[in-house]
N, C-alpha and C. Protein backbone atom coordinates (compact mmCIF):
# COMPACT_ATOMS: atom_id res chain seq x y z
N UNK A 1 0.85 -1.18 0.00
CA UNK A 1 0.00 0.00 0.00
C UNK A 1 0.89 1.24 0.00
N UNK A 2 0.47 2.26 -0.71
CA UNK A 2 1.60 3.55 -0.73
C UNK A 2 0.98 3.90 0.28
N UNK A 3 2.14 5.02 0.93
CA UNK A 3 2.03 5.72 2.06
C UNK A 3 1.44 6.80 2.28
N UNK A 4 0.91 7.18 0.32
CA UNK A 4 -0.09 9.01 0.46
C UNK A 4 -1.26 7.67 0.84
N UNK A 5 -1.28 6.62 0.55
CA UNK A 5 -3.08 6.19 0.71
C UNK A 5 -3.14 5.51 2.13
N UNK A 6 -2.02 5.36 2.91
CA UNK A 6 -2.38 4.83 3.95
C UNK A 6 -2.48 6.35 4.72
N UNK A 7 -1.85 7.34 4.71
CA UNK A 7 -2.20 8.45 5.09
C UNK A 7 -3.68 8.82 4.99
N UNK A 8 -4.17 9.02 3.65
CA UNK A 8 -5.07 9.46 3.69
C UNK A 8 -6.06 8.46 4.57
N UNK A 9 -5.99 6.95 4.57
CA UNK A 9 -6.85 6.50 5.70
C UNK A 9 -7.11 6.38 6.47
N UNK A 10 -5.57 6.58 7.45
CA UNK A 10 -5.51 7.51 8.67
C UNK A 10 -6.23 8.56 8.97
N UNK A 11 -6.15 9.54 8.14
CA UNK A 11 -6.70 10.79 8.33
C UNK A 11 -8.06 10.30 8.25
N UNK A 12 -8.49 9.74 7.83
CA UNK A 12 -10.19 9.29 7.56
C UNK A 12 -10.95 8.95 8.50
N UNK A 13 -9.87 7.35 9.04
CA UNK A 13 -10.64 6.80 9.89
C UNK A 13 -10.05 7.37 11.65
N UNK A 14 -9.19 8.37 11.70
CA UNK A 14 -9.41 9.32 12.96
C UNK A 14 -10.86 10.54 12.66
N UNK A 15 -10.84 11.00 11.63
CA UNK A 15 -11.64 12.38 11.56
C UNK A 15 -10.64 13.20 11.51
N UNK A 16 -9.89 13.17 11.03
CA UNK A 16 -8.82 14.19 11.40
C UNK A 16 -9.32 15.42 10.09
N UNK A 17 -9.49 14.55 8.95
CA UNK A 17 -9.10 15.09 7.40
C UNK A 17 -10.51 15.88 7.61
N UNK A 18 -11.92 15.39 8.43
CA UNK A 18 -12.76 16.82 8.20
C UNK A 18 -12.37 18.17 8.88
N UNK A 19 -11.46 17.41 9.91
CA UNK A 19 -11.05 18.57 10.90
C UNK A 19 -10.55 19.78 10.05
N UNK A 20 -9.19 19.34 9.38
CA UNK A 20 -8.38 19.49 8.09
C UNK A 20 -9.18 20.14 7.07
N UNK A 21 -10.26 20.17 6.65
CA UNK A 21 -11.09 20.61 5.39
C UNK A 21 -12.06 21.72 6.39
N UNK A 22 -12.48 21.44 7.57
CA UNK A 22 -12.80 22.39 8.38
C UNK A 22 -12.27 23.66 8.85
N UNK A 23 -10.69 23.60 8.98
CA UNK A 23 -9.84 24.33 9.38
C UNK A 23 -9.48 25.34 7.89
N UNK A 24 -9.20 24.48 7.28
CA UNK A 24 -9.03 25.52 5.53
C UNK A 24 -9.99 26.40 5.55
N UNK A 25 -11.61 25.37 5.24
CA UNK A 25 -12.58 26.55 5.48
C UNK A 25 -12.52 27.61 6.05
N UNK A 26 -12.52 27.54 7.55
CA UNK A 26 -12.56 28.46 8.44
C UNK A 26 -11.30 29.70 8.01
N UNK A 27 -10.29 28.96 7.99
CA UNK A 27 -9.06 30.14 7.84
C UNK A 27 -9.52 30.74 6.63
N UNK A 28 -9.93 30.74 5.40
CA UNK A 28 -10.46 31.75 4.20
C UNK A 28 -11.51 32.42 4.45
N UNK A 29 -12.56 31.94 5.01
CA UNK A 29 -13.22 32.89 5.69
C UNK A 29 -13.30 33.91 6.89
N UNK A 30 -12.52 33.63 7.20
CA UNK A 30 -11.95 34.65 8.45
C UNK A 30 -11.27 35.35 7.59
N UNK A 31 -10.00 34.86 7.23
CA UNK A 31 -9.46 35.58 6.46
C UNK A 31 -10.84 37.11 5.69
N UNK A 32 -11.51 36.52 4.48
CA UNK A 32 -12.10 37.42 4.34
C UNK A 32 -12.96 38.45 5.14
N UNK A 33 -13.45 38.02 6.28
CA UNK A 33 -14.32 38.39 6.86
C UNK A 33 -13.21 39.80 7.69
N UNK A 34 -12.02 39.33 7.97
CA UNK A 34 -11.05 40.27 8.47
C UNK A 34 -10.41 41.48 7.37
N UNK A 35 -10.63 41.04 6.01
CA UNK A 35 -10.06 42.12 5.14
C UNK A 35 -11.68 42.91 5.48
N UNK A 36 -12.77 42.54 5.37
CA UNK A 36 -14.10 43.24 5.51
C UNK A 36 -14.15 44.35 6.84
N UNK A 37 -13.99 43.34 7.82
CA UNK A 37 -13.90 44.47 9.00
C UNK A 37 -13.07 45.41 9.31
N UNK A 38 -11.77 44.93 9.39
CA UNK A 38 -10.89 45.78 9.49
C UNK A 38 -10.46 46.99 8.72
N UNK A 39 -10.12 47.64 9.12
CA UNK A 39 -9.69 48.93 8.55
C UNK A 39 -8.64 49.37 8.31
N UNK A 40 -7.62 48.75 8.70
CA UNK A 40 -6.04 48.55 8.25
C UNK A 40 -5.48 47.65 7.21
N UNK A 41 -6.55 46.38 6.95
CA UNK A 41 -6.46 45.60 6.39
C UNK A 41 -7.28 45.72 4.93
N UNK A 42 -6.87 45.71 3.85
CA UNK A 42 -7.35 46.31 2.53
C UNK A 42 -6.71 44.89 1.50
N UNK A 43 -5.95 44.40 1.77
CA UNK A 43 -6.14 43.39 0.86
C UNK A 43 -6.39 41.74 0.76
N UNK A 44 -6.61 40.67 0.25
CA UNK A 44 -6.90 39.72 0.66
C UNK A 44 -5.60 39.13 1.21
N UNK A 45 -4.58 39.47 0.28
CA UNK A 45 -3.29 38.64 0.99
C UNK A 45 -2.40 39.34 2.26
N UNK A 46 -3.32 40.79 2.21
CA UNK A 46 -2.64 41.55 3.79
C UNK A 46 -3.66 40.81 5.13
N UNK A 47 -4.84 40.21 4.59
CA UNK A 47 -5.81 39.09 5.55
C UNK A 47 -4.87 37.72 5.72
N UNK A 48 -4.86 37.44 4.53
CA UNK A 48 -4.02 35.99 4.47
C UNK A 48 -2.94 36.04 6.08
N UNK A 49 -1.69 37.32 5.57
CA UNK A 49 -0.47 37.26 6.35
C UNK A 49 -1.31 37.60 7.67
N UNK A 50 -2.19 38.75 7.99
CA UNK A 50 -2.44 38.58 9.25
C UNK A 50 -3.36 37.56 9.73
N UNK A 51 -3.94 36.43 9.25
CA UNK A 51 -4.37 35.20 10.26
C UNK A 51 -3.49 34.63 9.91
N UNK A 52 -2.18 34.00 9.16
CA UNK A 52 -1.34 33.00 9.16
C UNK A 52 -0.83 33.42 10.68
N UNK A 53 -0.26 34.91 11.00
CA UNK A 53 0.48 35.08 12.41
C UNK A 53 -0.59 34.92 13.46
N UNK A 54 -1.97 34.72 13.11
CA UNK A 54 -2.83 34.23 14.37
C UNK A 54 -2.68 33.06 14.42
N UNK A 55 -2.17 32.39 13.25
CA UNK A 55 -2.65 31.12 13.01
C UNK A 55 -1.02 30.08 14.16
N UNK A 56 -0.26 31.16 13.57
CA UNK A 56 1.22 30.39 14.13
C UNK A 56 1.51 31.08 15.43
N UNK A 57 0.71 31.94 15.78
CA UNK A 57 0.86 32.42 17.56
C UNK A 57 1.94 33.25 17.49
N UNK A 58 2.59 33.94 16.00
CA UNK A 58 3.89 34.48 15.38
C UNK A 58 3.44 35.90 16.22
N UNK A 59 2.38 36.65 15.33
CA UNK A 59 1.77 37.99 16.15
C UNK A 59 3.04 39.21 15.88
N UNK A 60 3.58 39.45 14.18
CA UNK A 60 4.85 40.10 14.27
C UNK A 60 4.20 41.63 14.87
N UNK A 61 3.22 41.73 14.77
CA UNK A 61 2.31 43.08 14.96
C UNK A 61 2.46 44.24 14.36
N UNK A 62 2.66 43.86 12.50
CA UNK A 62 3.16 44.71 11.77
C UNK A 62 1.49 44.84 11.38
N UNK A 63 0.73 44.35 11.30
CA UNK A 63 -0.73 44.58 11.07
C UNK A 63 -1.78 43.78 12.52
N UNK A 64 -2.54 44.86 13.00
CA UNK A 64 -3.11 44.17 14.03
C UNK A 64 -4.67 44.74 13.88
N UNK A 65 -5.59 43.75 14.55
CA UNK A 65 -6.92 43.74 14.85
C UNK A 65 -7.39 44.89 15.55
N UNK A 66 -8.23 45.95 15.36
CA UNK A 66 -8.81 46.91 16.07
C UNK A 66 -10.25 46.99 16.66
N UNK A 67 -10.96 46.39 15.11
CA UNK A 67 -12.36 45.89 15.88
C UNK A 67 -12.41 45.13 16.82
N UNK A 68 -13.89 44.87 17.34
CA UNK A 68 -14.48 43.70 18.48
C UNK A 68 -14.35 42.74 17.42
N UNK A 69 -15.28 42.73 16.11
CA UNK A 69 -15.17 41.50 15.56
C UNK A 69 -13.93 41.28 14.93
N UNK A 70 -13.08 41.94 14.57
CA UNK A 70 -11.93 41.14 13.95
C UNK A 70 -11.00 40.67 15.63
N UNK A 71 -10.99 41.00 16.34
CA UNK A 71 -10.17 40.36 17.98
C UNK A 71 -11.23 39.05 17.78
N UNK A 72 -12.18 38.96 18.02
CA UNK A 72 -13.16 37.84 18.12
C UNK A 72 -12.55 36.91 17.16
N UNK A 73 -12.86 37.06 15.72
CA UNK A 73 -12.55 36.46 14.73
C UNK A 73 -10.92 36.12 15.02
N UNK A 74 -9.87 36.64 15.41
CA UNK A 74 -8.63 36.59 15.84
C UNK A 74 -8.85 35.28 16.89
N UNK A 75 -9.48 35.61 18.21
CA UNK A 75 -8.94 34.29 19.12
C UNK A 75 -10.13 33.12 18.78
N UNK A 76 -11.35 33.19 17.53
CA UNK A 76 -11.78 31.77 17.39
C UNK A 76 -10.79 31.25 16.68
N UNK A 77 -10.08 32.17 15.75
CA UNK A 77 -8.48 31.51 14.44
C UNK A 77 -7.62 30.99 15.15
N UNK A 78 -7.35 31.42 16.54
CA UNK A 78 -5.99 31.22 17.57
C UNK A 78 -6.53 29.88 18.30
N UNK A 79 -7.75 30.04 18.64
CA UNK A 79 -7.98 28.74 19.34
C UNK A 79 -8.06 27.12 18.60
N UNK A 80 -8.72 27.37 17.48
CA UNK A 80 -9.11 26.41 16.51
C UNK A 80 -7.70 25.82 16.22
N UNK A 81 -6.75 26.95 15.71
CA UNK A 81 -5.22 26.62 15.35
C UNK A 81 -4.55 25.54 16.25
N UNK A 82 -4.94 26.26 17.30
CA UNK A 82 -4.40 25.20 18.42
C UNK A 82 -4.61 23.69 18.32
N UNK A 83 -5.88 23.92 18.22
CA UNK A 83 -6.99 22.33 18.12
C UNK A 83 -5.87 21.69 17.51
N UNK A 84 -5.93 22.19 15.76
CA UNK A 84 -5.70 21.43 14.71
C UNK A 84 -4.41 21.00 15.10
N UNK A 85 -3.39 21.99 15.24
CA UNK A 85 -1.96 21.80 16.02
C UNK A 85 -1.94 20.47 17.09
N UNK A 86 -2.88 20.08 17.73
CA UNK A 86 -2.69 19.57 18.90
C UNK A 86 -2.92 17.46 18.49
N UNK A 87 -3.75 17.76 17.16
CA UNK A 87 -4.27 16.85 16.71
C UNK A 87 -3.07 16.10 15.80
N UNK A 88 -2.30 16.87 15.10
CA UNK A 88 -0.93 16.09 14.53
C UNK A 88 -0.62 15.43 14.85
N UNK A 89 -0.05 15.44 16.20
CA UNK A 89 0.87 14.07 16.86
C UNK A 89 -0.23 12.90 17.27
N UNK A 90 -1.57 13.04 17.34
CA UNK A 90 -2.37 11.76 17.15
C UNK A 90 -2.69 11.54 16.03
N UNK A 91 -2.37 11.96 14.71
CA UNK A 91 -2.53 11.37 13.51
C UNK A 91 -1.42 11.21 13.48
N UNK A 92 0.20 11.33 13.38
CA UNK A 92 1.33 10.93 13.42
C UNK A 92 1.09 9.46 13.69
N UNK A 93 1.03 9.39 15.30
CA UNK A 93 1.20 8.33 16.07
C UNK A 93 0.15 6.82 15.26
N UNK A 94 -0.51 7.57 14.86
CA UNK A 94 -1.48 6.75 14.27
C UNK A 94 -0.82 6.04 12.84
N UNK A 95 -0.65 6.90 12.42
CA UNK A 95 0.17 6.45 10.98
C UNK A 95 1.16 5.65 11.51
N UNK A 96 1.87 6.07 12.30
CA UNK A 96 3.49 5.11 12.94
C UNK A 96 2.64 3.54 13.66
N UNK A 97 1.49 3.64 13.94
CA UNK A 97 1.10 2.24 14.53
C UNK A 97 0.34 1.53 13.47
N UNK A 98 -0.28 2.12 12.15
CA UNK A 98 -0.93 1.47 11.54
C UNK A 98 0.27 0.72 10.74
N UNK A 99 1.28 1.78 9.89
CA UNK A 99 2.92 1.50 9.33
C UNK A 99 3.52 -0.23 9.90
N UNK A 100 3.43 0.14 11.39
CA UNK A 100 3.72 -1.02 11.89
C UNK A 100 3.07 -2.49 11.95
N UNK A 101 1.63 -2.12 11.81
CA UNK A 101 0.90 -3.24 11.77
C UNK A 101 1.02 -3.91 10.46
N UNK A 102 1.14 -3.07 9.85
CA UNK A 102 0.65 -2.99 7.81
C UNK A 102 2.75 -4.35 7.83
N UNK A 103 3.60 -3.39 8.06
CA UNK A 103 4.83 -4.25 8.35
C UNK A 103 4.92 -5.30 8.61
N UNK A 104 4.10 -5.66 10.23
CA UNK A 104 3.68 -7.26 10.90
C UNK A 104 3.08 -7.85 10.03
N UNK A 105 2.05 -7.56 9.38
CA UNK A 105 0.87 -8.57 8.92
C UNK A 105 1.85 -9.02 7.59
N UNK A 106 2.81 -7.91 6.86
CA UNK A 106 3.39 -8.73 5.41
C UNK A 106 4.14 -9.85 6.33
N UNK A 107 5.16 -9.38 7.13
CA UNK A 107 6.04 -10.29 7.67
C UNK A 107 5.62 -11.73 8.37
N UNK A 108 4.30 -11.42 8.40
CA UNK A 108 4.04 -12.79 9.15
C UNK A 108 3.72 -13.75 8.14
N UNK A 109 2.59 -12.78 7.01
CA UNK A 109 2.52 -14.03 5.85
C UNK A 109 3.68 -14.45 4.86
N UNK A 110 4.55 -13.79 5.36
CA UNK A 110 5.76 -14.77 4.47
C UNK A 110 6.25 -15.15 4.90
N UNK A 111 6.43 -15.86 6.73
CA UNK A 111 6.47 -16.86 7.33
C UNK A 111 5.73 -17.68 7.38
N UNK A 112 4.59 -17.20 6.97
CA UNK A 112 3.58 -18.04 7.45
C UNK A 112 3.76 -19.03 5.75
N UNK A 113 3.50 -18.23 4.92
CA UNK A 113 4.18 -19.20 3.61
C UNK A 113 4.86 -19.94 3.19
N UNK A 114 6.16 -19.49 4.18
CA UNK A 114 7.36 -20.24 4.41
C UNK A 114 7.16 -21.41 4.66
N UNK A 115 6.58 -21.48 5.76
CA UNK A 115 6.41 -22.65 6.61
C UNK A 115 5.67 -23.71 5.84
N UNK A 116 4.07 -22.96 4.95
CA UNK A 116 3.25 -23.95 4.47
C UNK A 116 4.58 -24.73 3.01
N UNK A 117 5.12 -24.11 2.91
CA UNK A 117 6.33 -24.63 1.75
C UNK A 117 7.44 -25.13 2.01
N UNK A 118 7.70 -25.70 2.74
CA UNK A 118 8.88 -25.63 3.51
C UNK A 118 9.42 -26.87 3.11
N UNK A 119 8.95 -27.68 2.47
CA UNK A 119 9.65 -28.83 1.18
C UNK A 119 10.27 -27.77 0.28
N UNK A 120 9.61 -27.13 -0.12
CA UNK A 120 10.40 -26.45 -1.39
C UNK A 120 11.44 -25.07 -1.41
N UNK A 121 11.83 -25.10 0.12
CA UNK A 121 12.87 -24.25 0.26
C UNK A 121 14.62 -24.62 0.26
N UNK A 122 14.93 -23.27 -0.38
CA UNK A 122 16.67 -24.01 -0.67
C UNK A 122 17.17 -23.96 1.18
N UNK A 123 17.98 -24.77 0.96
CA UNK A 123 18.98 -24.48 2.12
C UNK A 123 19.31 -23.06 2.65
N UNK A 124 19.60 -21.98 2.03
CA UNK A 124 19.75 -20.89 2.13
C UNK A 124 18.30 -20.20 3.35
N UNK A 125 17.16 -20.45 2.10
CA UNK A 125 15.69 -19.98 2.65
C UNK A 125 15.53 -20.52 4.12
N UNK A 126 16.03 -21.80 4.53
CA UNK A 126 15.83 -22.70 5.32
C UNK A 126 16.51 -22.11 6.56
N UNK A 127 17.74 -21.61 6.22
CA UNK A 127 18.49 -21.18 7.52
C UNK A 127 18.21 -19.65 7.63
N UNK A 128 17.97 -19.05 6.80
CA UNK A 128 17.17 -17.58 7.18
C UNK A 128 15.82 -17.86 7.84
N UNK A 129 14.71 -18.74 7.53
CA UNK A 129 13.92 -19.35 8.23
C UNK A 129 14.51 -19.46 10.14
N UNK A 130 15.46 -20.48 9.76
CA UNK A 130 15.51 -20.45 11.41
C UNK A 130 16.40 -19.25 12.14
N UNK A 131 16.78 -18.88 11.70
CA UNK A 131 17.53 -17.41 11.71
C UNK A 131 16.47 -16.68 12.80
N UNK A 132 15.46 -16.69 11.53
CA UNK A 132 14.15 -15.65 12.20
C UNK A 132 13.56 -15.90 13.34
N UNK A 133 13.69 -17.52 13.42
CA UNK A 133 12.72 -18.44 14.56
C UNK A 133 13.41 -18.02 16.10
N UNK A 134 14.82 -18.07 15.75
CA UNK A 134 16.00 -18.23 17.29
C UNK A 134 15.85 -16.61 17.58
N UNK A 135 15.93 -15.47 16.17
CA UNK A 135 15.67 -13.97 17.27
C UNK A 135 14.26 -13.87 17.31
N UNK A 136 13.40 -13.96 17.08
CA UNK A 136 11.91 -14.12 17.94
C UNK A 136 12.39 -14.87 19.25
N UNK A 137 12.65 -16.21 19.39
CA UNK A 137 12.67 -16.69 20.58
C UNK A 137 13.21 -15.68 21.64
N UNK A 138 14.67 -15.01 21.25
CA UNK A 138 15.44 -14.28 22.20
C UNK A 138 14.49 -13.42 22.81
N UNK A 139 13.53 -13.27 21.46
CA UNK A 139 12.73 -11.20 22.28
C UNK A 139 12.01 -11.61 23.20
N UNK A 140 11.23 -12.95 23.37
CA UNK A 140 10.36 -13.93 24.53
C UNK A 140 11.01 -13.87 25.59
C-alpha cells in the first residue's frame, strides 16, 4: 500500500481530514471576513499574512486587529489553530502504529508461507527461516 493512501486513511478513519477541510474553510473565511472588517487591512493577501500570524501564535504586529469582531474572529483563528496543532501528533502516532501493523501482517505471511512450503525451500531460505525463529525466541 503507498504511504499518500495509507495516510489518507488515517486521516479518515481518525476524523482528522474533516477537521483538516474544516480548518481551511474556516481560515479563508476569516481571512475574508477580516479584510471586511478591518480597517487597516485592505487586501486579501494583507488578511491571508495577518491570520497565518494568528494562526502560528507568530503575532509580528506589523498589522493588528482593532475591531471587536476582527479580535473575536482573531482568538476563534488562535484557538481552533491550536486544536488542529494539537491533533498532529495523534494522527502521526497513528500512521506510525498502523505503518507497523501494515509491516507485521506482510512479515508474518511470508512466514507463514514459508512454513506452508517448507519442502520447497533451498537451504539458504531454510536457515534464514531459522535465523528468524531463534531472534523471535530471544525477544520472549
Amino acid at each position: 500500500m503507498k504511504k499518500s493512501k495509507l495516510i489518507l486513511r488515517v486521516l479518515k478513519r481518525t476524523g482528522a481530514i474533516k477537521l483538516l477541510y474544516g480548518y481551511i474553510t474556516m481560515f479563508l473565511v476569516i481571512s475574508i471576513l477580516i479584510m471586511i472588517f478591518e480597517p487597516k487591512i485592505n487586501t486579501f493577501s494583507d488578511s491571508l499574512w495577518y491570520c497565518f500570524n494568528v494562526m502560528t501564535t507568530i503575532g509580528f504586529g506589523d498589522v493588528t486587529s482593532v475591531t471587536i469582531v476582527g479580535r473575536v474572529l482573531s482568538i476563534i483563528l488562535s484557538i481552533y489553530s491550536i486544536l488542529i496543532i494539537a491533533v498532529i501528533p495523534g494522527v502521526l502516532t497513528s500512521y506510525y502504529i498502523e505503518s507497523i501493523k501494515l509491516r507485521s501482517n506482510e512479515s508474518m505471511e511470508k512466514f507463514m508461507s514459508d512454513l506452508e512450503h517448507l519442502p520447497e525451500l533451498s537451504k539458504e531460505e531454510l536457515s534464514e527461516l531459522s535465523d528468524r525463529i531463534k531472534k523471535f525466541q530471544k525477544k520472549r
